[in-house]
Protein backbone atom coordinates (compact mmCIF):
# COMPACT_ATOMS: atom_id res chain seq x y z
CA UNK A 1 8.63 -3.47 15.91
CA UNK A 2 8.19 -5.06 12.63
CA UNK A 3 4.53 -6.11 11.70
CA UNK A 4 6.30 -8.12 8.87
CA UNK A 5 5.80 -12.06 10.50
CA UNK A 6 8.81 -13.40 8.20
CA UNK A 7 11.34 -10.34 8.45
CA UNK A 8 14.37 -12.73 7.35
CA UNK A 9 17.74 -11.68 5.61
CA UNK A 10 17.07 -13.63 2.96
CA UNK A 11 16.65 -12.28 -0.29
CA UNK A 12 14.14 -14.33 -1.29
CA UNK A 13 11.82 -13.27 1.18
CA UNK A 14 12.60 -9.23 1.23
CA UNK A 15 11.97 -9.52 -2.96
CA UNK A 16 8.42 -10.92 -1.63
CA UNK A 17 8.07 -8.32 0.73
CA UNK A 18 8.99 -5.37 -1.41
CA UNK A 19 6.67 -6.41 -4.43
CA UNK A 20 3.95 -6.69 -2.24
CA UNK A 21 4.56 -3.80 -0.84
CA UNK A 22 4.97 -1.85 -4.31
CA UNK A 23 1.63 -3.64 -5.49
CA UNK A 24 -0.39 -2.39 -2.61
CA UNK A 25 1.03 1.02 -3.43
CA UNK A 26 -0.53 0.60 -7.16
CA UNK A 27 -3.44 -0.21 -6.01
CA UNK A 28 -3.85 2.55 -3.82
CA UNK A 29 -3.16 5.16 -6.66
CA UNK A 30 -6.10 2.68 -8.72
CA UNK A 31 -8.34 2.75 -6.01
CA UNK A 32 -10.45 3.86 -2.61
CA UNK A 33 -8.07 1.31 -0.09
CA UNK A 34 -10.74 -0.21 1.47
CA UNK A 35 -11.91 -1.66 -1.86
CA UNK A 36 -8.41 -3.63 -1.95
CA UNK A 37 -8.84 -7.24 -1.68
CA UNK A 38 -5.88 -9.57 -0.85
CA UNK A 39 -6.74 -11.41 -4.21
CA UNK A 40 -5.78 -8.54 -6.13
CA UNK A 41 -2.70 -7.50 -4.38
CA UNK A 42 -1.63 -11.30 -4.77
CA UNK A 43 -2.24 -10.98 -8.37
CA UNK A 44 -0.57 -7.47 -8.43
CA UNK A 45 2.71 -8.80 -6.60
CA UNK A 46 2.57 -12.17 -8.68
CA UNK A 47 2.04 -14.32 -5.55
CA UNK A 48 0.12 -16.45 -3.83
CA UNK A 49 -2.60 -15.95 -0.91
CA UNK A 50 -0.38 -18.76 1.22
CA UNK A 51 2.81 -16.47 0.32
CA UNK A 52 1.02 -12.88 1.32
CA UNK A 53 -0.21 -14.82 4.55
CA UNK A 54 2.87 -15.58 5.68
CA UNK A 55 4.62 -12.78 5.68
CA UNK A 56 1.49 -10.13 6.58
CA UNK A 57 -1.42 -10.68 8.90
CA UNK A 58 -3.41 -8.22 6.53
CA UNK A 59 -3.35 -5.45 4.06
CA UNK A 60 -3.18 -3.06 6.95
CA UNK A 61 -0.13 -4.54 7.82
CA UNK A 62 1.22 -3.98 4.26
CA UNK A 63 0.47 -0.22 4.69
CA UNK A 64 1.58 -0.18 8.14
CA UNK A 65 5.40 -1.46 6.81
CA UNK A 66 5.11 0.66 4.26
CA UNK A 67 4.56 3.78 6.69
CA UNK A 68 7.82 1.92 8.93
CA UNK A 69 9.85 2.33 5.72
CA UNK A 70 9.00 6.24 5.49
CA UNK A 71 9.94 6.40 8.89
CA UNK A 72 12.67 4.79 9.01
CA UNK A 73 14.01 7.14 6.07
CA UNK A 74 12.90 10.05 8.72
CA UNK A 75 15.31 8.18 11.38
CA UNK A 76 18.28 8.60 9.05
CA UNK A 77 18.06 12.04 8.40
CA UNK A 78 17.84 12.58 12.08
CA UNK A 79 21.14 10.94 12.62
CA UNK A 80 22.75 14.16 11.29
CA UNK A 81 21.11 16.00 13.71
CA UNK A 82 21.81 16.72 17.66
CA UNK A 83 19.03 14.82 19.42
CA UNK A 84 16.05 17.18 20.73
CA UNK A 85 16.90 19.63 18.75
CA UNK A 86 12.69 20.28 17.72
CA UNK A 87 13.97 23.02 14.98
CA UNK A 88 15.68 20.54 13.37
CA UNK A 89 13.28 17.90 13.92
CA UNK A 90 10.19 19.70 12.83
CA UNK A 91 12.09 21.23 9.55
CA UNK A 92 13.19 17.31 8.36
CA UNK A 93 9.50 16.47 9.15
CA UNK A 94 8.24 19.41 6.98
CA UNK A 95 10.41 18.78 4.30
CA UNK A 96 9.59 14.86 3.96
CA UNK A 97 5.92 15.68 4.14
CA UNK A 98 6.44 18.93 0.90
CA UNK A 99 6.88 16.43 -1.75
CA UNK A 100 6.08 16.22 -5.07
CA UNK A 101 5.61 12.00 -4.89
CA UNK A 102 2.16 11.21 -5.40
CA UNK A 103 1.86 8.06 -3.11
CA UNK A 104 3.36 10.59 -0.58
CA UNK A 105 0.76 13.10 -1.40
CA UNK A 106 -2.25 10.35 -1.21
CA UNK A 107 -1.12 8.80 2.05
CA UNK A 108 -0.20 12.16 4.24
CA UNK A 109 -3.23 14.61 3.02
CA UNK A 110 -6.17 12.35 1.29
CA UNK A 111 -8.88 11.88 4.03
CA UNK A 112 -9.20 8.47 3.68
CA UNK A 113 -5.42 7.92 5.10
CA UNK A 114 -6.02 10.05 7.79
CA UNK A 115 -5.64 7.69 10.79
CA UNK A 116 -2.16 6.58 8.53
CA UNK A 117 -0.84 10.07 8.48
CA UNK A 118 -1.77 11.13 12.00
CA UNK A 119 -0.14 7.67 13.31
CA UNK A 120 2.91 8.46 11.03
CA UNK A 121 3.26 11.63 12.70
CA UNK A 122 2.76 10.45 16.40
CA UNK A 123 5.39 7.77 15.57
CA UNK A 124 7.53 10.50 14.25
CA UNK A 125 7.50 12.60 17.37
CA UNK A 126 7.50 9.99 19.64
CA UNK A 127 11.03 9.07 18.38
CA UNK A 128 13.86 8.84 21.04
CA UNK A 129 15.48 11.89 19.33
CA UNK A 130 12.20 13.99 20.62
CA UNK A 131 12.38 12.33 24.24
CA UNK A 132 14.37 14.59 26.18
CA UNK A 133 11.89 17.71 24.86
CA UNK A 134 9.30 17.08 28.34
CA UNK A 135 10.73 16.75 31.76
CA UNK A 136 7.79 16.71 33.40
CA UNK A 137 6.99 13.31 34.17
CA UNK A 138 3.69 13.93 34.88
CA UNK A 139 2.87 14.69 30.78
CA UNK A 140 5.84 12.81 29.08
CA UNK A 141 3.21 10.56 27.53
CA UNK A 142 0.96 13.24 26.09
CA UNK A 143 3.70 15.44 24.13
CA UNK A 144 4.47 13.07 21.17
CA UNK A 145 0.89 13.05 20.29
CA UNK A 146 0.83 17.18 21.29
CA UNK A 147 3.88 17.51 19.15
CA UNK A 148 2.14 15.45 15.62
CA UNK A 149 -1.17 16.91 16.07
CA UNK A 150 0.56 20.59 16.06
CA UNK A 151 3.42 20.03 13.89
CA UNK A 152 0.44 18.67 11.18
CA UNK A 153 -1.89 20.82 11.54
CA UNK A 154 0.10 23.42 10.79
CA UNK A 155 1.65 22.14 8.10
CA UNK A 156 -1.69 21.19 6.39
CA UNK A 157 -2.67 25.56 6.94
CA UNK A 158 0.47 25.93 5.55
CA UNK A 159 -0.18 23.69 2.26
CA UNK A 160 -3.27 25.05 1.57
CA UNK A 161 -2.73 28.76 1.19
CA UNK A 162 -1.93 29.83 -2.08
CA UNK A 163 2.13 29.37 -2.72
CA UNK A 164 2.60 33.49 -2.96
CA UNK A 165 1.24 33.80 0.74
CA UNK A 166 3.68 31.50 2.28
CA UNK A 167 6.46 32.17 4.66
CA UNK A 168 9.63 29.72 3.77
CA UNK A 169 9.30 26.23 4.51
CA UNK A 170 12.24 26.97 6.91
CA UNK A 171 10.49 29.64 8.19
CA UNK A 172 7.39 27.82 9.55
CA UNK A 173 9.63 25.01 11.12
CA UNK A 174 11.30 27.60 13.16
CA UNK A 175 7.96 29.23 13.95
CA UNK A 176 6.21 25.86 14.42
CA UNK A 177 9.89 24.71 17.06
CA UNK A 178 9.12 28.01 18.89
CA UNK A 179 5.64 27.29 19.00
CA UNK A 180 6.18 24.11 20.12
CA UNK A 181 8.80 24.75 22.69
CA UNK A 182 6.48 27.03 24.22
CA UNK A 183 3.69 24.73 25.08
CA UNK A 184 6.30 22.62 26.43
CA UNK A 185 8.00 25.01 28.56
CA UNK A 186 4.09 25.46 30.11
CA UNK A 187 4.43 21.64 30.93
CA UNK A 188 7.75 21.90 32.22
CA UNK A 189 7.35 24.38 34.63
């Protein structure tokens, strides 16, 4: 679900869209994010308050389409990949998040875009490629957010130890699959 209000085809509007979305990404490498006013991102974007109104509800919006974008670039590289297969979803994951982009690096591991990256990874895991992980009924609604808080956290341990005491990035994703598959095969039982 889009929390764009004017999603149209029309080029006009996803110009609009995209610039606002680039200028709330400039401000956030300027600035703390909750210091962003709409004013400036109007004047950053080179629009008007009546023109950012009608297309977002509020600057969390902007950020929230932003994060739909990144996820929706997760979503394609998942295509190429038989659904449920957690190695394979967990590696793509991993891989997206070990970047060298900077608006990347602020948005999944500065502390004041936690609640953005831990929402970015529930929506991640709670994909329909991830859906046929659980069987049991009885926790299907608990195992994205088991998955994203897991998946993260080790990732994050993984980031932060120096680069010589690392196992391969492809490594931990099979180790973090088999981890995972584990506490699932508790739930399924």
């Amino acid at each position: 679900m889009s929390v764009i209000r004017n999603n149209s085809s029309d080029l006009r509007v996803q110009k609009t869209v995209k610039a606002v979305k680039q200028a709330l990404v400039t401000l956030i490498m300027q600035k703390p994010y909750r210091q962003i006013r709409v004013d400036e991102l109007d004047k950053e974007a080179m629009i008007n308050r009546q023109t950012f109104y009608s297309h977002f509800a509020s600057i969390d919006n902007v950020l929230e389409a932003i994060g739909e974008d990144m996820l929706g670039e997760l979503q394609e590289g998942l295509k190429a990949l038989v659904p449920a297969d957690l190695r394979g979803g967990v590696a793509l994951f991993y891989r997206y998040m070990n970047t060298d982009d900077p608006v990347k690096e602020k948005l999944f591991f500065d502390s004041e875009f936690e609640t953005f990256s831990a929402g970015f990874a529930a929506h991640y895991f709670s994909l329909d490629f991830f859906s046929g992980l659980c069987m049991n009924e009885d926790y299907v609604d608990i195992v994205p957010s088991f998955m994203a808080n897991a998946a993260s956290g080790i990732f994050r341990r993984w980031r932060n130890r120096p680069a010589n005491d690392r196992v391969s990035l492809e490594e931990l994703a099979d180790n973090t699959a088999k981890l995972l598959m584990t506490g699932l095969n508790g739930l399924n039982s």
